[in-house]
N, C-alpha and C. Protein backbone atom coordinates (compact mmCIF):
# COMPACT_ATOMS: atom_id res chain seq x y z
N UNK A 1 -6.49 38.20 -61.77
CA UNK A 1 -5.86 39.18 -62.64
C UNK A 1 -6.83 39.55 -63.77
N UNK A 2 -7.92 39.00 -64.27
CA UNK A 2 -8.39 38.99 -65.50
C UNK A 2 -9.33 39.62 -65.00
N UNK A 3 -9.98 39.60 -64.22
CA UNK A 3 -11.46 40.69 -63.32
C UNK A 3 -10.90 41.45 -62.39
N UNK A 4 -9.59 41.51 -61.71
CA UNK A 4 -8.76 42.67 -61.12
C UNK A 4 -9.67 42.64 -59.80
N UNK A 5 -9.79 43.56 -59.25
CA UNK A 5 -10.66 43.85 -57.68
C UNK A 5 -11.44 44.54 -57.85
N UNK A 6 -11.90 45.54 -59.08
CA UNK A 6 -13.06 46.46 -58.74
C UNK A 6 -14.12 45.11 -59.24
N UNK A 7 -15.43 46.33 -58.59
CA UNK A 7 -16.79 45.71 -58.92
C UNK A 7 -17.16 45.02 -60.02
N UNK A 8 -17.51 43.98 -60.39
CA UNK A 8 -17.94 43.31 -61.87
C UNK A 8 -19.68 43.17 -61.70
N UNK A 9 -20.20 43.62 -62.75
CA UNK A 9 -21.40 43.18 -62.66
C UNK A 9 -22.05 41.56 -62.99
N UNK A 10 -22.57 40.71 -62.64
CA UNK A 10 -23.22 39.95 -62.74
C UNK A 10 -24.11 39.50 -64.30
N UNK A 11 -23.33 38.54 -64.76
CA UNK A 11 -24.51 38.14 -65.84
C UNK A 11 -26.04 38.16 -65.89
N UNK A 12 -26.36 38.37 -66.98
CA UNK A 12 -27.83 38.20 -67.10
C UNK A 12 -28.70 36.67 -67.50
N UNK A 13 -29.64 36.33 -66.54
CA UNK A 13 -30.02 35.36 -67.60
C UNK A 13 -31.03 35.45 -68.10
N UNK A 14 -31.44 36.58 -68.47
CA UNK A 14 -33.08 36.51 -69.23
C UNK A 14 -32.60 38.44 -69.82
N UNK A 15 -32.64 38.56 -70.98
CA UNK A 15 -32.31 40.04 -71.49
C UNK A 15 -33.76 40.67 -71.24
N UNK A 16 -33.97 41.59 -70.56
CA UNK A 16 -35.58 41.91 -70.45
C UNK A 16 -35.03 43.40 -70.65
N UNK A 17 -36.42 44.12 -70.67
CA UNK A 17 -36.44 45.55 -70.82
C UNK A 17 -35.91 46.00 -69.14
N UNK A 18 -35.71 47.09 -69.44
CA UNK A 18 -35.82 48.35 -68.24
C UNK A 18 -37.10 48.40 -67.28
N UNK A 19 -37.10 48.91 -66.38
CA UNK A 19 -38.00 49.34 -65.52
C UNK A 19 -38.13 48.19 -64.53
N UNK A 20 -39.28 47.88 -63.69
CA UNK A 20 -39.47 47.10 -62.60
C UNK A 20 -39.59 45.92 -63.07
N UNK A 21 -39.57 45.32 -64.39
CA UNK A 21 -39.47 44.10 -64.90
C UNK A 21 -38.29 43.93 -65.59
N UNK A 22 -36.92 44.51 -64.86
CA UNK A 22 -35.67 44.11 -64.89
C UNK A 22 -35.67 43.19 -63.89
N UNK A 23 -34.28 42.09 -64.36
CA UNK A 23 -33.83 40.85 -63.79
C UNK A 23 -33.32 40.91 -62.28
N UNK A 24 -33.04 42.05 -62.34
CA UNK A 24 -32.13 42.63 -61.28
C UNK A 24 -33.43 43.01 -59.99
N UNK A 25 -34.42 42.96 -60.00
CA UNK A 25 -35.78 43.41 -59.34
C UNK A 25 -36.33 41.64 -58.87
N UNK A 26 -36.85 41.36 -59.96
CA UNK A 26 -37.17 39.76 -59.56
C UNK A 26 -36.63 38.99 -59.38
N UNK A 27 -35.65 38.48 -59.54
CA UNK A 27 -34.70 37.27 -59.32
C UNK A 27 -34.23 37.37 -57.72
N UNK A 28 -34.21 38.27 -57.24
CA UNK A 28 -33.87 37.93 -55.60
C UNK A 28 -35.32 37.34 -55.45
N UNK A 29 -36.26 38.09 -55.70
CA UNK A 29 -37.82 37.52 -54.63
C UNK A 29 -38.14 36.57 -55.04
N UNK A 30 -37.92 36.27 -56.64
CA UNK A 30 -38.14 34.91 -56.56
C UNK A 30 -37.59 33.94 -56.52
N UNK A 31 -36.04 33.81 -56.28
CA UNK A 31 -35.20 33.07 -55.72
C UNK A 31 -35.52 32.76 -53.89
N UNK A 32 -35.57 34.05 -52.91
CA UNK A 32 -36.21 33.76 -51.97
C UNK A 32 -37.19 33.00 -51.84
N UNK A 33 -38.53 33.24 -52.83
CA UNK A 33 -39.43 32.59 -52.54
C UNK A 33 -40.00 30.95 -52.81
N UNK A 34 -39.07 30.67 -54.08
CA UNK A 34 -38.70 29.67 -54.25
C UNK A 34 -37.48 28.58 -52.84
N UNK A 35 -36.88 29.47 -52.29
CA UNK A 35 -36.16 28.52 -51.29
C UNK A 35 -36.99 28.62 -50.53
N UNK A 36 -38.03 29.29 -49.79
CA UNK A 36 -38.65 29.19 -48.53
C UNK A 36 -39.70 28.32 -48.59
N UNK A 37 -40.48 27.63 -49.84
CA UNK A 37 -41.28 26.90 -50.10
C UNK A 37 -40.40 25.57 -50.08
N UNK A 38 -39.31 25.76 -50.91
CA UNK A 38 -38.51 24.45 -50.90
C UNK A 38 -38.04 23.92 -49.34
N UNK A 39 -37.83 25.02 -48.75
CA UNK A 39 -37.16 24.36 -47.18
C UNK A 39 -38.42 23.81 -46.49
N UNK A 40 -39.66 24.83 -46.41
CA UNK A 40 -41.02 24.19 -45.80
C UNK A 40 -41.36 22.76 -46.76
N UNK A 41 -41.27 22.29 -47.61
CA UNK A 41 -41.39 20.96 -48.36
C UNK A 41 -40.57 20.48 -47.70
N UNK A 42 -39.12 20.35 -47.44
CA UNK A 42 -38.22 19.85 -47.10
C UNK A 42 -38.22 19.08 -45.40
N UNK A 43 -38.55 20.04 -45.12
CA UNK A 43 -39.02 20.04 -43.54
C UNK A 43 -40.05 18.96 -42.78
N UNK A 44 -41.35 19.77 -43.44
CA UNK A 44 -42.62 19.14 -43.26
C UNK A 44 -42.47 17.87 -43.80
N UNK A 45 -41.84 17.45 -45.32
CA UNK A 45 -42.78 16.34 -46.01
C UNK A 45 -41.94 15.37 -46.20
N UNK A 46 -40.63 15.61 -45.70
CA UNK A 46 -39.33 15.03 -46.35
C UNK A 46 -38.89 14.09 -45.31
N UNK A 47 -38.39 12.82 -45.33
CA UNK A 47 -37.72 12.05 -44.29
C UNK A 47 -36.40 12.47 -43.64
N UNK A 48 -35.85 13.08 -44.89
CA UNK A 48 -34.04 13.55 -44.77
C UNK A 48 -34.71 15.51 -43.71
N UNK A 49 -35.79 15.96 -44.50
CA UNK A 49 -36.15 16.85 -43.55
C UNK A 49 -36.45 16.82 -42.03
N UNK A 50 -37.04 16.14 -41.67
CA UNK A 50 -37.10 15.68 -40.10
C UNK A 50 -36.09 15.28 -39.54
N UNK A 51 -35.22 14.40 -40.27
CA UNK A 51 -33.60 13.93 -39.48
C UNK A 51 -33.07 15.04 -39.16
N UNK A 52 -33.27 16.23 -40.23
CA UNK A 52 -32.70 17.53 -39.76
C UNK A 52 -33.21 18.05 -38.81
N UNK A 53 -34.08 18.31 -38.69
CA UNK A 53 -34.69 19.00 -37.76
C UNK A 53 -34.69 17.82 -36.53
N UNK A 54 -34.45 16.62 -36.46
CA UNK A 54 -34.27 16.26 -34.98
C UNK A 54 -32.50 16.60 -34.63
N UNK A 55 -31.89 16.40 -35.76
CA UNK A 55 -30.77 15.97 -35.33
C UNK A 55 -30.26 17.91 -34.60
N UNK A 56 -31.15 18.98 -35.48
CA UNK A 56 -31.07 20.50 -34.59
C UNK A 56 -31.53 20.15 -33.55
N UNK A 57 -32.57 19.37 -33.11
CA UNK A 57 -33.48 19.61 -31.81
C UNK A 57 -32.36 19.22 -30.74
N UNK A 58 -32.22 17.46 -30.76
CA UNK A 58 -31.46 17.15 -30.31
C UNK A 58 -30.09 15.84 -30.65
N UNK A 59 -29.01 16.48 -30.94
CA UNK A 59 -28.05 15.41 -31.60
C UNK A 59 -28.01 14.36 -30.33
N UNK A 60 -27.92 13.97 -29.67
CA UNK A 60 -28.06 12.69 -28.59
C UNK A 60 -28.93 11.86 -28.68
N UNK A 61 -29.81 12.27 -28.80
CA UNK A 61 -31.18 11.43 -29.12
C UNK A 61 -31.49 11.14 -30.39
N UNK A 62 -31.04 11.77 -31.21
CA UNK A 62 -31.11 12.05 -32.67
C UNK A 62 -30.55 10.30 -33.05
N UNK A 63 -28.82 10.36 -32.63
CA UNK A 63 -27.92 9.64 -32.73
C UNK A 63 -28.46 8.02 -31.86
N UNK A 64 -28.27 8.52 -30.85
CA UNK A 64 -29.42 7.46 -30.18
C UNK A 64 -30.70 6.07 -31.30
N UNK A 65 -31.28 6.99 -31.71
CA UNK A 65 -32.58 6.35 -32.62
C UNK A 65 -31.51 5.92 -34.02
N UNK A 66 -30.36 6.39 -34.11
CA UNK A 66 -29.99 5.85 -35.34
C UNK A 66 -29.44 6.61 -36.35
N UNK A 67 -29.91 8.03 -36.46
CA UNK A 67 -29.54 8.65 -37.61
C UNK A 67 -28.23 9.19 -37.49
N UNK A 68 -27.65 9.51 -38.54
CA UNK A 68 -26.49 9.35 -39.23
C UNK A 68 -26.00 10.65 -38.82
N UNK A 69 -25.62 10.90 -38.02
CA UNK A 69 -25.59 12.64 -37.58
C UNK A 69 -24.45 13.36 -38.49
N UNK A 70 -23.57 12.66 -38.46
CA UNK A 70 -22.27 13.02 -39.14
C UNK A 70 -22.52 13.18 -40.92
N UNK A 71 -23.09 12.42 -41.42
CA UNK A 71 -23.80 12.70 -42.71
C UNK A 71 -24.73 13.71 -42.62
N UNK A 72 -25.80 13.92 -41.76
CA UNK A 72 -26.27 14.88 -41.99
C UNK A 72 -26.39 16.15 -42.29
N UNK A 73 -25.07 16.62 -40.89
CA UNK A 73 -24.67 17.99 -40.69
C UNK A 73 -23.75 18.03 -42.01
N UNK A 74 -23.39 17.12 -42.42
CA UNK A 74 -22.67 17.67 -43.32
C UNK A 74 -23.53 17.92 -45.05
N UNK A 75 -24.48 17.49 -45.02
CA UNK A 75 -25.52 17.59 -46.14
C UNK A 75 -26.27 19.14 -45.81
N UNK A 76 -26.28 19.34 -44.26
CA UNK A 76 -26.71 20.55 -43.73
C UNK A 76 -26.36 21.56 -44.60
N UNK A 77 -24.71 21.49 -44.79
CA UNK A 77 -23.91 22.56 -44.77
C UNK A 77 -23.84 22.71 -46.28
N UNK A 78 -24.11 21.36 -47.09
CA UNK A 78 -23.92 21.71 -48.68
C UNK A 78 -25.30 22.77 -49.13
N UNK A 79 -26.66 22.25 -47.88
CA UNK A 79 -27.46 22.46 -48.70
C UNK A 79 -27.73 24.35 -48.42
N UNK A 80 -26.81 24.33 -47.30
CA UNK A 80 -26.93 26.07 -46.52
C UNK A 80 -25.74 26.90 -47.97
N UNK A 81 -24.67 26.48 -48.61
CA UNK A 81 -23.88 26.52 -49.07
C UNK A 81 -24.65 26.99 -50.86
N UNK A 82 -25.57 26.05 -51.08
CA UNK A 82 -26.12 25.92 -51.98
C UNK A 82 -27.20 26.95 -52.06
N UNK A 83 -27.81 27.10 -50.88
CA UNK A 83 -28.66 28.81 -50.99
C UNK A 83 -27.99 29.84 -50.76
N UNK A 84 -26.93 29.95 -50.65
CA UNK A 84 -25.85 31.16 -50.18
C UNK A 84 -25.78 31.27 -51.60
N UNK A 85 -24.76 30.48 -52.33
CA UNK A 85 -24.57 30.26 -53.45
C UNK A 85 -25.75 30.95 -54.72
N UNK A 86 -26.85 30.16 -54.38
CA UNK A 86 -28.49 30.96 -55.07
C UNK A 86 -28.88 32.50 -54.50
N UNK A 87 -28.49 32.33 -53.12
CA UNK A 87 -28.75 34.15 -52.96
C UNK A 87 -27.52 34.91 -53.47
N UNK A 88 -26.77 35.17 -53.41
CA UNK A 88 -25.34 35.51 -53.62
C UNK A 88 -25.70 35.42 -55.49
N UNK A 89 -26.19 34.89 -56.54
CA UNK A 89 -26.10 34.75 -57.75
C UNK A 89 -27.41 35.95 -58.16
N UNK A 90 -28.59 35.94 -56.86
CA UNK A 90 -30.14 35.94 -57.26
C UNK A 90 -29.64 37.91 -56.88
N UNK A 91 -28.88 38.18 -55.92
CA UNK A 91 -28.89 39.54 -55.83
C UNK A 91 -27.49 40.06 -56.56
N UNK A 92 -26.47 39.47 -57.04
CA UNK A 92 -25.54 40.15 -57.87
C UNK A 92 -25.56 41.06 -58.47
N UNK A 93 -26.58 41.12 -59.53
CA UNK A 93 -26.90 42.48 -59.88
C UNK A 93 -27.55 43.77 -59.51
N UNK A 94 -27.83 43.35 -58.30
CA UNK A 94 -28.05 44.89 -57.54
C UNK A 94 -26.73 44.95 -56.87
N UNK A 95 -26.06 44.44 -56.50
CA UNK A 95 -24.87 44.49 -55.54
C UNK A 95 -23.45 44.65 -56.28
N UNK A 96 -23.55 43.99 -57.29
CA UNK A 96 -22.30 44.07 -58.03
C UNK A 96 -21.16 42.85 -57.26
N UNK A 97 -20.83 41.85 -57.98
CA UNK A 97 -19.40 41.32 -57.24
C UNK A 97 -18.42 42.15 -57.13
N UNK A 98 -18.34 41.83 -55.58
CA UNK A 98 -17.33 42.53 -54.88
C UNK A 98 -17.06 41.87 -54.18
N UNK A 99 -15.58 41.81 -53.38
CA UNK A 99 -15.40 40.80 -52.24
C UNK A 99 -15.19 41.50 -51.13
N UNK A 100 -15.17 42.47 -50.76
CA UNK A 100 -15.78 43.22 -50.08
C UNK A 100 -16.80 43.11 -49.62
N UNK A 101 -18.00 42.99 -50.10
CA UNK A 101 -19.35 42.78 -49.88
C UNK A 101 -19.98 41.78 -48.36
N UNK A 102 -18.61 40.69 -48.64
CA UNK A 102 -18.67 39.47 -47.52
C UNK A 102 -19.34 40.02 -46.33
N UNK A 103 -18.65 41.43 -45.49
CA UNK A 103 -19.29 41.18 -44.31
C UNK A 103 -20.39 42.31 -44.01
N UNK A 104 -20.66 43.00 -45.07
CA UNK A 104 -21.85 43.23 -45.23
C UNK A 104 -22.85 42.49 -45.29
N UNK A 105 -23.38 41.48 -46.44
CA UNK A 105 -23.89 41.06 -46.71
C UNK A 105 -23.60 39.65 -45.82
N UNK A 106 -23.23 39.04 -44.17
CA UNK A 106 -23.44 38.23 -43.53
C UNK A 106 -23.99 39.16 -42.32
N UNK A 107 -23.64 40.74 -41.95
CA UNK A 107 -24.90 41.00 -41.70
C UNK A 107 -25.69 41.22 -41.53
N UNK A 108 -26.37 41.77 -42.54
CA UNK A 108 -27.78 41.69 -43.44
C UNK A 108 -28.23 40.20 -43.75
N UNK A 109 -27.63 38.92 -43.57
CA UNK A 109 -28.12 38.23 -43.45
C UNK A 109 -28.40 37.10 -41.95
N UNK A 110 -27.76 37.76 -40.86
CA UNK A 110 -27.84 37.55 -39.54
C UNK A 110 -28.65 38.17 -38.67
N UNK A 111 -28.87 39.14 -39.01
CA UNK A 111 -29.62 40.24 -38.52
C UNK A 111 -31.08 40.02 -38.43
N UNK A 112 -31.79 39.19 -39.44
CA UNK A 112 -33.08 39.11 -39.83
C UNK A 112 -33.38 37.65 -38.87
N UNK A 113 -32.33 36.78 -39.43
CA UNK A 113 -31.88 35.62 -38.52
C UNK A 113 -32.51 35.41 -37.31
N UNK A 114 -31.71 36.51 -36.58
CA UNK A 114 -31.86 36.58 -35.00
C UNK A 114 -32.95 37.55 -34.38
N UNK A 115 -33.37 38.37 -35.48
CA UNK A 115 -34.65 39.22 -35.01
C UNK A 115 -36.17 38.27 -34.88
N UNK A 116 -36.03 37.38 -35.91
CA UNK A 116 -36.92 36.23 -36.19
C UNK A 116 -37.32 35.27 -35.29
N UNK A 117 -35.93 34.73 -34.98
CA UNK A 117 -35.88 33.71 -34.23
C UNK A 117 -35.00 32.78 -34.76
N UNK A 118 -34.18 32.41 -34.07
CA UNK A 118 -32.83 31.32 -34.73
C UNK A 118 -33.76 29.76 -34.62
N UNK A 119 -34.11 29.61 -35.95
CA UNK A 119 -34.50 28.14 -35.46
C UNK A 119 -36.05 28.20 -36.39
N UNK A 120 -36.72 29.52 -36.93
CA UNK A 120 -37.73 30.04 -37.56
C UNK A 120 -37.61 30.42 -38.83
N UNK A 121 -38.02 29.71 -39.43
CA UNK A 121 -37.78 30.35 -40.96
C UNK A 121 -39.03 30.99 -41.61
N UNK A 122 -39.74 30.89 -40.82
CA UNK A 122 -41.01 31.93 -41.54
C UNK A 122 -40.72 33.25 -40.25
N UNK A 123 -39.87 33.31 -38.78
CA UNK A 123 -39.99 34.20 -38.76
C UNK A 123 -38.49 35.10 -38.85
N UNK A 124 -37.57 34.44 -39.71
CA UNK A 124 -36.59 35.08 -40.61
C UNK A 124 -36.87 35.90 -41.59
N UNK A 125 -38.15 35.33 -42.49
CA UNK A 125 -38.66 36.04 -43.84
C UNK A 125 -39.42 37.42 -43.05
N UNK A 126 -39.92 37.19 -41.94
CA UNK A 126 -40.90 38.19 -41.81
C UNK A 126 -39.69 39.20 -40.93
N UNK A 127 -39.04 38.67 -40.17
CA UNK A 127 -37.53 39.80 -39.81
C UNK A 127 -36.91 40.29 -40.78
N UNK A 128 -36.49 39.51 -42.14
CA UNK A 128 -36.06 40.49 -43.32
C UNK A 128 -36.48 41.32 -43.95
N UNK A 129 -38.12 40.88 -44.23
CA UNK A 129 -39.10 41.91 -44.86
C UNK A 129 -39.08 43.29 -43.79
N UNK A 130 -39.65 43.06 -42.32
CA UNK A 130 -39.59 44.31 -41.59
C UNK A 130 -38.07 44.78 -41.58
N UNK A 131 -37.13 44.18 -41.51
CA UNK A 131 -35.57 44.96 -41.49
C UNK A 131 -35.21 46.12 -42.76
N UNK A 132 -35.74 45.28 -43.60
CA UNK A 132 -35.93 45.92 -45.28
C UNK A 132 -36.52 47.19 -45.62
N UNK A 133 -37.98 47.15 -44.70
CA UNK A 133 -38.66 48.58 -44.90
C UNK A 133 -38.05 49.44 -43.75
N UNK A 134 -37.35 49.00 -42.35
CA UNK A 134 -36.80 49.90 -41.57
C UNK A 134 -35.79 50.44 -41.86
N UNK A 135 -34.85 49.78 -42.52
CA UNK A 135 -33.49 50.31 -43.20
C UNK A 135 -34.14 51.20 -44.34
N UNK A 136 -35.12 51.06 -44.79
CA UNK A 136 -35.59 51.95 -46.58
C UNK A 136 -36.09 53.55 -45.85
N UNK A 137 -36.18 53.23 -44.67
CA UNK A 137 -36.96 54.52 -43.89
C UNK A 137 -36.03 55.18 -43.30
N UNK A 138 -34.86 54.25 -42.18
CA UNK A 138 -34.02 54.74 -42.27
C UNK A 138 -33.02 55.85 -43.23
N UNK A 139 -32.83 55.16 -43.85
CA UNK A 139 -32.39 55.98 -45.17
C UNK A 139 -32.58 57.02 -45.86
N UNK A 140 -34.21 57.21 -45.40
CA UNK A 140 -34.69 58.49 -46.16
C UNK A 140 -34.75 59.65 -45.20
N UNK A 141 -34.71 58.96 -43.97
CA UNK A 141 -34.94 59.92 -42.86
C UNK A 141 -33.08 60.78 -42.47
N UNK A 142 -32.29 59.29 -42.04
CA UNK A 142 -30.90 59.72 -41.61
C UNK A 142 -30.26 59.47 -43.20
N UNK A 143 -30.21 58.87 -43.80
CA UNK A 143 -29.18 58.57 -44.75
C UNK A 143 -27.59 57.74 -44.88
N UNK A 144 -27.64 57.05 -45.59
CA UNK A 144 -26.14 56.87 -46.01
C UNK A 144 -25.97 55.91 -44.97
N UNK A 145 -24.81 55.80 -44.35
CA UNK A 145 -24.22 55.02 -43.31
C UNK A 145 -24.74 55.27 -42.19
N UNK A 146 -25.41 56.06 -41.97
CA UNK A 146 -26.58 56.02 -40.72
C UNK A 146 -27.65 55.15 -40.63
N UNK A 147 -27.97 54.78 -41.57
CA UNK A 147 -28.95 53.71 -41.76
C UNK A 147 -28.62 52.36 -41.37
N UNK A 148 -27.41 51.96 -41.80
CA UNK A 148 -26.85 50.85 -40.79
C UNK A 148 -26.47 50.97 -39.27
N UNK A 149 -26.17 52.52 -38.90
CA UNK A 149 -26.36 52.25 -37.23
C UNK A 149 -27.62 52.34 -36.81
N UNK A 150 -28.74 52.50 -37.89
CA UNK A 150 -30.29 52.62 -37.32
C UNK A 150 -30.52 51.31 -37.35
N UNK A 151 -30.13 50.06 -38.27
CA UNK A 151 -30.59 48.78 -38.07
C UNK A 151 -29.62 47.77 -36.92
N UNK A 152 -28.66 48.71 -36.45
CA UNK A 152 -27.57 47.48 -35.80
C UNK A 152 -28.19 48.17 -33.95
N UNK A 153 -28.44 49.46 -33.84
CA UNK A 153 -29.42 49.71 -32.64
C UNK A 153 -30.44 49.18 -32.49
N UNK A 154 -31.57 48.73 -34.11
CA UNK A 154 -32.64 48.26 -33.53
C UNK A 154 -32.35 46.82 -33.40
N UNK A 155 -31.62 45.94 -33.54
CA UNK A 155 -31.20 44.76 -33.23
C UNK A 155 -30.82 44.92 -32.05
N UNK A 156 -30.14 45.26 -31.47
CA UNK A 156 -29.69 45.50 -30.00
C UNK A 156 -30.71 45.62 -29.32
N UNK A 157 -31.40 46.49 -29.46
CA UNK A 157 -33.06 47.28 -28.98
C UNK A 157 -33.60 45.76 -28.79
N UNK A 158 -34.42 45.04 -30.30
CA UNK A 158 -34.92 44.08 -30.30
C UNK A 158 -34.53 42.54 -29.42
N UNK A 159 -32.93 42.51 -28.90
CA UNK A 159 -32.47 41.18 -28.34
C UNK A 159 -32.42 41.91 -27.03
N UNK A 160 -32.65 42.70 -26.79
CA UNK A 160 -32.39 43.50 -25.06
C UNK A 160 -33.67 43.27 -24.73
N UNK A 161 -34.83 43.27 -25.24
CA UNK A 161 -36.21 43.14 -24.97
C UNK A 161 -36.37 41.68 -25.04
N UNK A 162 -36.61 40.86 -26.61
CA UNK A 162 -36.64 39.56 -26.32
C UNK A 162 -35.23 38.89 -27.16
N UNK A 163 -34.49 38.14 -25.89
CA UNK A 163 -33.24 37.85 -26.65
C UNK A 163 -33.32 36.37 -27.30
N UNK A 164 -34.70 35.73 -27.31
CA UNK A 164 -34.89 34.45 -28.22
C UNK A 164 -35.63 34.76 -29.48
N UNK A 165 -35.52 36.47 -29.90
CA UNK A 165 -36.07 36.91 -30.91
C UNK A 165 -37.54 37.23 -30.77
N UNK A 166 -38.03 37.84 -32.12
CA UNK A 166 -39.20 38.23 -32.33
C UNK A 166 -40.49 37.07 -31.96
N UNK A 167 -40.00 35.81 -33.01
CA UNK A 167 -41.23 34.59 -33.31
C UNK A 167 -40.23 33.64 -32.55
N UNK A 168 -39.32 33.88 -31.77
CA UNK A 168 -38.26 32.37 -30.97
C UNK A 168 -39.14 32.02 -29.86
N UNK A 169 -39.27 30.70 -29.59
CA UNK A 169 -39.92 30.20 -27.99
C UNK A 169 -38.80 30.16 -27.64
N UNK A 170 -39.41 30.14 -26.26
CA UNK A 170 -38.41 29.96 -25.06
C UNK A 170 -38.20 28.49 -24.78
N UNK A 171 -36.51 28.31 -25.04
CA UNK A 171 -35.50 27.03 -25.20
C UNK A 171 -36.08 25.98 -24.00
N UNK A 172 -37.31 24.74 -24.18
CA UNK A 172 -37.26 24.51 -22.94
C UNK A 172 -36.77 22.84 -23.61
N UNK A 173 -36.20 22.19 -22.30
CA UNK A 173 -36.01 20.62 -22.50
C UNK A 173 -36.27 19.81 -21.62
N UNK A 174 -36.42 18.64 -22.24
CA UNK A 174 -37.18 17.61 -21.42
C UNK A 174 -36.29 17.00 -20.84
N UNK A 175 -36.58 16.54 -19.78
CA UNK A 175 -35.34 15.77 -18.91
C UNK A 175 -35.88 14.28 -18.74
């Protein structure tokens, strides 16, 4: 009742001037860029990082050797929760809270996902960055709500050609 349903804009946390060194400009990229270094630390250097990544590879074997699968996935989900949370805060002010926004913005964030490769997080960043300038072109070319059927064709386009994505290998397992 007190914020009603229209759009609210997003606090500020740094009062800066106008122009391209508004908050609203940097705080997504460097919120992105700050999680993508943090997940590659996480990954590569981390003990709790590798449990993850076996227990994605394979939960049987994972479980097998010992690790805690049931703790994990669920640390998975705080820590997926917790960058939703940081992206969702880092782009507010270009977007405006809205709740509405939800299935937009899951996907625009699926989309890059699966163009990448499900399972790739450097080739997620590089599917969002190219999705980003195709939709910006889109836009200038068709406009408006055409621009989202120009990015939801080239996804289609892109999984009809390779459907384990752009940077995905092909799913193989050891028997």
């Amino acid at each position: 009742i007190e914020w009603s349903t229209e759009p609210q804009p997003f606090p500020r946390l740094f009062s800066s001037g106008g122009g391209f060194i508004e908050e609203k400009f940097w705080l997504p990229v460097a919120a992105c860029a700050i999680t993508i270094v943090g997940l590659e630390f996480l990954y590569r250097k981390t003990l709790v990082g590798r449990a993850f990544l076996a227990i994605a590879e394979d939960n049987f074997a994972a479980r097998a050797l010992g690790l805690p699968e049931r703790n994990l996935r669920i640390a998975s989900y705080a820590l997926a929760g917790a960058i939703g949370g940081l992206a969702g805060f880092a782009g507010g002010q270009l977007l405006l809270a809205f709740f509405a926004n939800g299935p937009l913005l899951n996907f625009y964030g699926f989309v890059p996902v699966a163009l990448g490769g499900l399972g790739n997080n450097r080739g997620a960043v590089i599917g969002g960055l190219a999705l980003g300038i195709f939709q910006q072109a889109a836009n200038f070319l068709v406009g408006g709500i055409f621009s989202s059927v120009a990015v939801f064709s080239l996804f289609i386009i892109v999984l009809l050609i390779a459907p384990q994505g752009l940077f995905g290998g092909q799913a193989a397992r050891r028997v």
